[in-house]
C-alpha atoms as a PDB file:
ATOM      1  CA  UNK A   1      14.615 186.136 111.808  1.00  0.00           C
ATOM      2  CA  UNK A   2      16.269 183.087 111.832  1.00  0.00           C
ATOM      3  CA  UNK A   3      17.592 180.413 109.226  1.00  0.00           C
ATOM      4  CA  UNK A   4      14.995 177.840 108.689  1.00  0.00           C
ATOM      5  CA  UNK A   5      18.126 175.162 109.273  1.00  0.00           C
ATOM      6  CA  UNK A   6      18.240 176.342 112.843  1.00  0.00           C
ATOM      7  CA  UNK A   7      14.256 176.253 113.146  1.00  0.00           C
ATOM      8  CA  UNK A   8      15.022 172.652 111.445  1.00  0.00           C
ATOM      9  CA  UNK A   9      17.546 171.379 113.784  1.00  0.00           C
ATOM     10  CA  UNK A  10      15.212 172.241 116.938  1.00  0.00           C
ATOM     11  CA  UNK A  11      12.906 169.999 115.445  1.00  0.00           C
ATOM     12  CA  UNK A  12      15.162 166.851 114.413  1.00  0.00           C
ATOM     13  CA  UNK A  13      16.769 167.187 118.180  1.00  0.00           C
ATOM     14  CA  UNK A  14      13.134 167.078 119.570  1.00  0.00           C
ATOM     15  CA  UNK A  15      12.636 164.113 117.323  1.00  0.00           C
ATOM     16  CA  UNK A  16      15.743 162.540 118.356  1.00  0.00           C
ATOM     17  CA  UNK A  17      15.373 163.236 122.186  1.00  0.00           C
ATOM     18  CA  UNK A  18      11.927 160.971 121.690  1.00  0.00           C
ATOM     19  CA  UNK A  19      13.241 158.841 120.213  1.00  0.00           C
ATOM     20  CA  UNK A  20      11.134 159.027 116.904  1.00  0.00           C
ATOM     21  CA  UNK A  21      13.218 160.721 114.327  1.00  0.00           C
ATOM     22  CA  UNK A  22      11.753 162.727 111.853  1.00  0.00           C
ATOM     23  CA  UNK A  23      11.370 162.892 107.977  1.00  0.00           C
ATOM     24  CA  UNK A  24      12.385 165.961 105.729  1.00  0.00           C
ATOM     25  CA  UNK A  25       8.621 166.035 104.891  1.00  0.00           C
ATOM     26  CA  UNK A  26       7.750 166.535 108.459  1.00  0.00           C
ATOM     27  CA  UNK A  27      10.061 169.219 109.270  1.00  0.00           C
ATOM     28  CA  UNK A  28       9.030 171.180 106.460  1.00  0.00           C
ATOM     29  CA  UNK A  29       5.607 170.862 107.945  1.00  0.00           C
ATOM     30  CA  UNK A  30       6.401 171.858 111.058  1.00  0.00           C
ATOM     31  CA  UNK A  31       8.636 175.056 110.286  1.00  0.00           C
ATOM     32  CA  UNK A  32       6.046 176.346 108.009  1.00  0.00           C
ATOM     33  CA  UNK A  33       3.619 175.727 110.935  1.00  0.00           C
ATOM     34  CA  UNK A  34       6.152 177.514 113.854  1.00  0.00           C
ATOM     35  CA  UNK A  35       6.985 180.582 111.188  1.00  0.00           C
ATOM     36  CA  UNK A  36       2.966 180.664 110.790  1.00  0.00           C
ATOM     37  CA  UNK A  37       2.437 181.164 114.300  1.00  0.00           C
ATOM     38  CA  UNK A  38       4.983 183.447 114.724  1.00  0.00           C
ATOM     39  CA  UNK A  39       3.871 185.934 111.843  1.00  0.00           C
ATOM     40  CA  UNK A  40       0.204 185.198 113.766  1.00  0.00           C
ATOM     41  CA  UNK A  41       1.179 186.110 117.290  1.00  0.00           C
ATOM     42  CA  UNK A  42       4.114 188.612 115.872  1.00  0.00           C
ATOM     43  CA  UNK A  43       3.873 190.237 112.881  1.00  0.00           C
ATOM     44  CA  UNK A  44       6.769 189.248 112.414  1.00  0.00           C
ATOM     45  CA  UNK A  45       8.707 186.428 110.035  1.00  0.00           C
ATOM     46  CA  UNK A  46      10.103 183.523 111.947  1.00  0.00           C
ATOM     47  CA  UNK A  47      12.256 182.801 109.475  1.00  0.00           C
ATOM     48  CA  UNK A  48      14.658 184.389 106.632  1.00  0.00           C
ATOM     49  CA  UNK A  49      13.507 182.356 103.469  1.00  0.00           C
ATOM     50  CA  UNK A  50      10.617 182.320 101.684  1.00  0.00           C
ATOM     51  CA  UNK A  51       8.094 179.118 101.660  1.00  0.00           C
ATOM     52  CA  UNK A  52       6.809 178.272  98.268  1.00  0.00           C
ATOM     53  CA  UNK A  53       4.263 176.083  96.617  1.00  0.00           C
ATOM     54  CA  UNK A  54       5.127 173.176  95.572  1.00  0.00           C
ATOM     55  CA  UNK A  55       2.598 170.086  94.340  1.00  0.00           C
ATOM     56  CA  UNK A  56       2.946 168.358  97.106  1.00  0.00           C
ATOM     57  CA  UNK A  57       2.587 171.506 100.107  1.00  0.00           C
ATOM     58  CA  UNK A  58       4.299 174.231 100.957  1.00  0.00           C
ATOM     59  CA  UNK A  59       8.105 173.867 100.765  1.00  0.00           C
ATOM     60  CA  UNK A  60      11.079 175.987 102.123  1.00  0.00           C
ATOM     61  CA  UNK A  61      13.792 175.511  99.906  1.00  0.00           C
ATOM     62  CA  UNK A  62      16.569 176.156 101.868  1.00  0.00           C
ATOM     63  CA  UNK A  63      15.653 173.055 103.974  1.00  0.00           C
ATOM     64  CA  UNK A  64      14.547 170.612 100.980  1.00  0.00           C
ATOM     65  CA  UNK A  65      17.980 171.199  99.754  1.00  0.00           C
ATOM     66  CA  UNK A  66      19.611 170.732 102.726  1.00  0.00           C
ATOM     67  CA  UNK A  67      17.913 167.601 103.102  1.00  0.00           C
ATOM     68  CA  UNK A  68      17.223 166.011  99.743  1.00  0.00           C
ATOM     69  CA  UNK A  69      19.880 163.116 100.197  1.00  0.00           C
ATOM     70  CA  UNK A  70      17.894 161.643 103.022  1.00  0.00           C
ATOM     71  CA  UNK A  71      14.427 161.008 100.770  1.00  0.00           C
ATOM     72  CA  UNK A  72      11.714 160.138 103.449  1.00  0.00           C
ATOM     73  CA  UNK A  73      14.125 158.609 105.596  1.00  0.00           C
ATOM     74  CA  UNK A  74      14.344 159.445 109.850  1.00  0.00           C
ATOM     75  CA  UNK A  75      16.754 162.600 109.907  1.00  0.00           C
ATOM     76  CA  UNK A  76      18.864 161.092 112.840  1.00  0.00           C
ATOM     77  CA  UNK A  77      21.414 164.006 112.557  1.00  0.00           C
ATOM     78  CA  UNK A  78      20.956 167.659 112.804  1.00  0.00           C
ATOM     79  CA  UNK A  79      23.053 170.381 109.995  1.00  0.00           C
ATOM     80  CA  UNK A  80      26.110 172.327 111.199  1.00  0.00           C
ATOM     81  CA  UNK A  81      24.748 175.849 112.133  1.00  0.00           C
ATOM     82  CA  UNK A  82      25.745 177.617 114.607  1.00  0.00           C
ATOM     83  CA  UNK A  83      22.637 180.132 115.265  1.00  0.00           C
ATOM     84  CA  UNK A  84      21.085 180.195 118.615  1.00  0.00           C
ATOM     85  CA  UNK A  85      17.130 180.523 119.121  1.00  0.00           C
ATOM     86  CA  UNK A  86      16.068 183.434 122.054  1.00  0.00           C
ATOM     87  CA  UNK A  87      14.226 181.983 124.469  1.00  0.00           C
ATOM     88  CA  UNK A  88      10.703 183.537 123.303  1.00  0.00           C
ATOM     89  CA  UNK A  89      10.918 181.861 120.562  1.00  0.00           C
ATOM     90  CA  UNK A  90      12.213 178.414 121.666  1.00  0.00           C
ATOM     91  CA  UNK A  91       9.038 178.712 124.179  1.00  0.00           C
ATOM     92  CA  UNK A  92       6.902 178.756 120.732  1.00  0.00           C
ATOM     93  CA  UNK A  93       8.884 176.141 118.927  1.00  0.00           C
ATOM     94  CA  UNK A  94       8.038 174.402 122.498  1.00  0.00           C
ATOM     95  CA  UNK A  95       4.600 174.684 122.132  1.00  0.00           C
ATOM     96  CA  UNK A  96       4.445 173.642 118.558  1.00  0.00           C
ATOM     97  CA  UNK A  97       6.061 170.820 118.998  1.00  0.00           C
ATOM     98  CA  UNK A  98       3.673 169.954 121.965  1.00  0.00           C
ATOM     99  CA  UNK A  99       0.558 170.344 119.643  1.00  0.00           C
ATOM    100  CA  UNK A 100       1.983 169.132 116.387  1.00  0.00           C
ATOM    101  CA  UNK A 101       5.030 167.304 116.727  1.00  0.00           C
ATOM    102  CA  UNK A 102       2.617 164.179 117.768  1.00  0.00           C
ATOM    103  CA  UNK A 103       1.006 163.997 114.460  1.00  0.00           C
ATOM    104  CA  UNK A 104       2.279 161.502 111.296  1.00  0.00           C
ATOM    105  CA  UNK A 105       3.959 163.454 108.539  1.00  0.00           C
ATOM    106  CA  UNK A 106       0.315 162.720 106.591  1.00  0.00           C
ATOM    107  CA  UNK A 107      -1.770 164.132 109.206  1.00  0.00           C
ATOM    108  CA  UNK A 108       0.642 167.729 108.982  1.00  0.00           C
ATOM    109  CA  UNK A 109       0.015 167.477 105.417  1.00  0.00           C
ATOM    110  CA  UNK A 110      -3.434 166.885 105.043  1.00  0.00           C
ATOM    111  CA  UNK A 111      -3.345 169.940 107.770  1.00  0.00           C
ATOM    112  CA  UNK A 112      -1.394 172.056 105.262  1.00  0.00           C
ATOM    113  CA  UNK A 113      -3.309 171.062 102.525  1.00  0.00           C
ATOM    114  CA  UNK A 114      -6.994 172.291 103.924  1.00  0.00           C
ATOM    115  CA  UNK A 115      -9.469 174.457 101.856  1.00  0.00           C
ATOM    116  CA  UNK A 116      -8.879 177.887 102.101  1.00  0.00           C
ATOM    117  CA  UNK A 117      -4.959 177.269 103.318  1.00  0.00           C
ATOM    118  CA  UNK A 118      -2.837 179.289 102.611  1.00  0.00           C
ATOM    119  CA  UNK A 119      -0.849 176.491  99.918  1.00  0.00           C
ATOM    120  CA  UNK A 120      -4.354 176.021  98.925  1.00  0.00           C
ATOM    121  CA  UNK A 121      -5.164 179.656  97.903  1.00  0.00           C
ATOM    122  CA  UNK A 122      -1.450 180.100  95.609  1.00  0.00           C
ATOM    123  CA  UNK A 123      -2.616 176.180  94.391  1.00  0.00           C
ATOM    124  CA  UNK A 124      -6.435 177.153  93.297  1.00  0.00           C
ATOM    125  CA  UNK A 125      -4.898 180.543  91.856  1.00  0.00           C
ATOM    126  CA  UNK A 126      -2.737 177.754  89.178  1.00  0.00           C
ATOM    127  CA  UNK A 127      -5.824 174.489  89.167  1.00  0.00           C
ATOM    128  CA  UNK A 128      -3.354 173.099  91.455  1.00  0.00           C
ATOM    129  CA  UNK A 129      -0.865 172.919  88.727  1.00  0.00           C
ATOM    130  CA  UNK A 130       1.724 175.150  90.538  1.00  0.00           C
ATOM    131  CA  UNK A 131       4.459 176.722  88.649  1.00  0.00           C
ATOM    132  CA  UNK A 132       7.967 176.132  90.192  1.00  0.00           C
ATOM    133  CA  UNK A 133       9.415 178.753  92.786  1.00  0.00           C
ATOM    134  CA  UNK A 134       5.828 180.309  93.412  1.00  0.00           C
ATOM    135  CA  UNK A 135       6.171 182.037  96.602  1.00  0.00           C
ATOM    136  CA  UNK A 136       3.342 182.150  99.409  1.00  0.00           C
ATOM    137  CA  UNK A 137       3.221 185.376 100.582  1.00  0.00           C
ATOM    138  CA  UNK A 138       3.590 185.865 104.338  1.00  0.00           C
ATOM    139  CA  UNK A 139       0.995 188.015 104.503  1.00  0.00           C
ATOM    140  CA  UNK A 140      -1.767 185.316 103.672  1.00  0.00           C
ATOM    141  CA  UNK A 141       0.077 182.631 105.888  1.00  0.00           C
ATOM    142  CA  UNK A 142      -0.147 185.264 108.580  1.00  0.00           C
ATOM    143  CA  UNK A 143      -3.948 185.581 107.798  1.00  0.00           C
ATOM    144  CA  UNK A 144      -4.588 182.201 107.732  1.00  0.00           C
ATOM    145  CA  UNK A 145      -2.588 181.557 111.259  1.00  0.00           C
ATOM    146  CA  UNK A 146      -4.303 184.338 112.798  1.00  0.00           C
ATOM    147  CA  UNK A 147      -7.937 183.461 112.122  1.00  0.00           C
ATOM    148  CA  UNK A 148      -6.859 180.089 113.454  1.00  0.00           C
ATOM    149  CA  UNK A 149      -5.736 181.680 116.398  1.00  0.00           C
ATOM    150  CA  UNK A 150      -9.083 182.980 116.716  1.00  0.00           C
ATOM    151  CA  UNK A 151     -10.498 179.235 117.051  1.00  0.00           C
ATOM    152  CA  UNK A 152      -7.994 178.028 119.383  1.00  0.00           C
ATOM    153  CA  UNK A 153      -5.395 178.961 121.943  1.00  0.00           C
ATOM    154  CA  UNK A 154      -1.508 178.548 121.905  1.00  0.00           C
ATOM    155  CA  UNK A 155      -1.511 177.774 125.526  1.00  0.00           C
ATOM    156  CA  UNK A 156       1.990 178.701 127.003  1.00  0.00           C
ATOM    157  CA  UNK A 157       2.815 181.779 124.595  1.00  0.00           C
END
């Protein structure tokens, strides 16, 4: 398992590298997506923090705070950590990136936001007025990720 900060900071270099930095909203997006497709194709959590419900998707806390300063702006910097990322699982980050890292930060929402999601199922449980620090339990994100697995193929993993 790794910090979602490192997870992070693969994603804000990719942004950088293209030269389209990316917001805080769209890294949570895509962790949430690489640790879903990891506890799909794994069992396995990609990363060592929870990811909650929050009103507005799901949320890993660790990198909102990290983060918060910034608002919506283009994270043009990455945060001191030192952990390095196996190669397995940069080859996943890899892919993700290749299918998702295309997409506005309000396509990857409306994406996380589907019926029958998993932020969806914690969100109908509460009318979609979520308490603070409600958890999604990897379990149903690993559901979710493998029945979309099912549907379509992670070419290159």
């Amino acid at each position: 398992m790794y910090s979602p900060l490192t997870i992070a900071n693969f994603f804000i270099k990719k942004g950088i590298e293209f030269s389209d930095p990316i917001s805080q909203t769209k890294i949570q997006r895509l962790v949430y997506i690489a640790h879903g497709w990891y506890l799909a194709l794994t069992g396995d959590p990609l990363i060592n923090s929870v990811v909650e419900a929050w009103r507005f998707g799901p949320i890993i806390p660790e990198i909102y705070d990290a983060f918060k300063a910034y608002g919506n702006l283009p994270l043009k910097h990455v945060i001191d950590n030192k952990e390095s990322i196996n190669k397995e699982v940069k080859k996943l980050l890899e892919v993700v990136w290749n299918l998702y890292g295309r997409y506005s930060t309000f396509f990857l929402s409306n994406f996380t936001h589907q019926s029958n999601t998993p932020w969806d199922i914690v969100a109908k449980e509460y009318s979609y007025n979520i308490p603070a620090n409600k958890d999604i339990d990897d379990r149903i994100i690993r559901a979710y990720f493998t029945s979309l697995s099912k549907k379509m193929s992670i070419a290159g993993v």
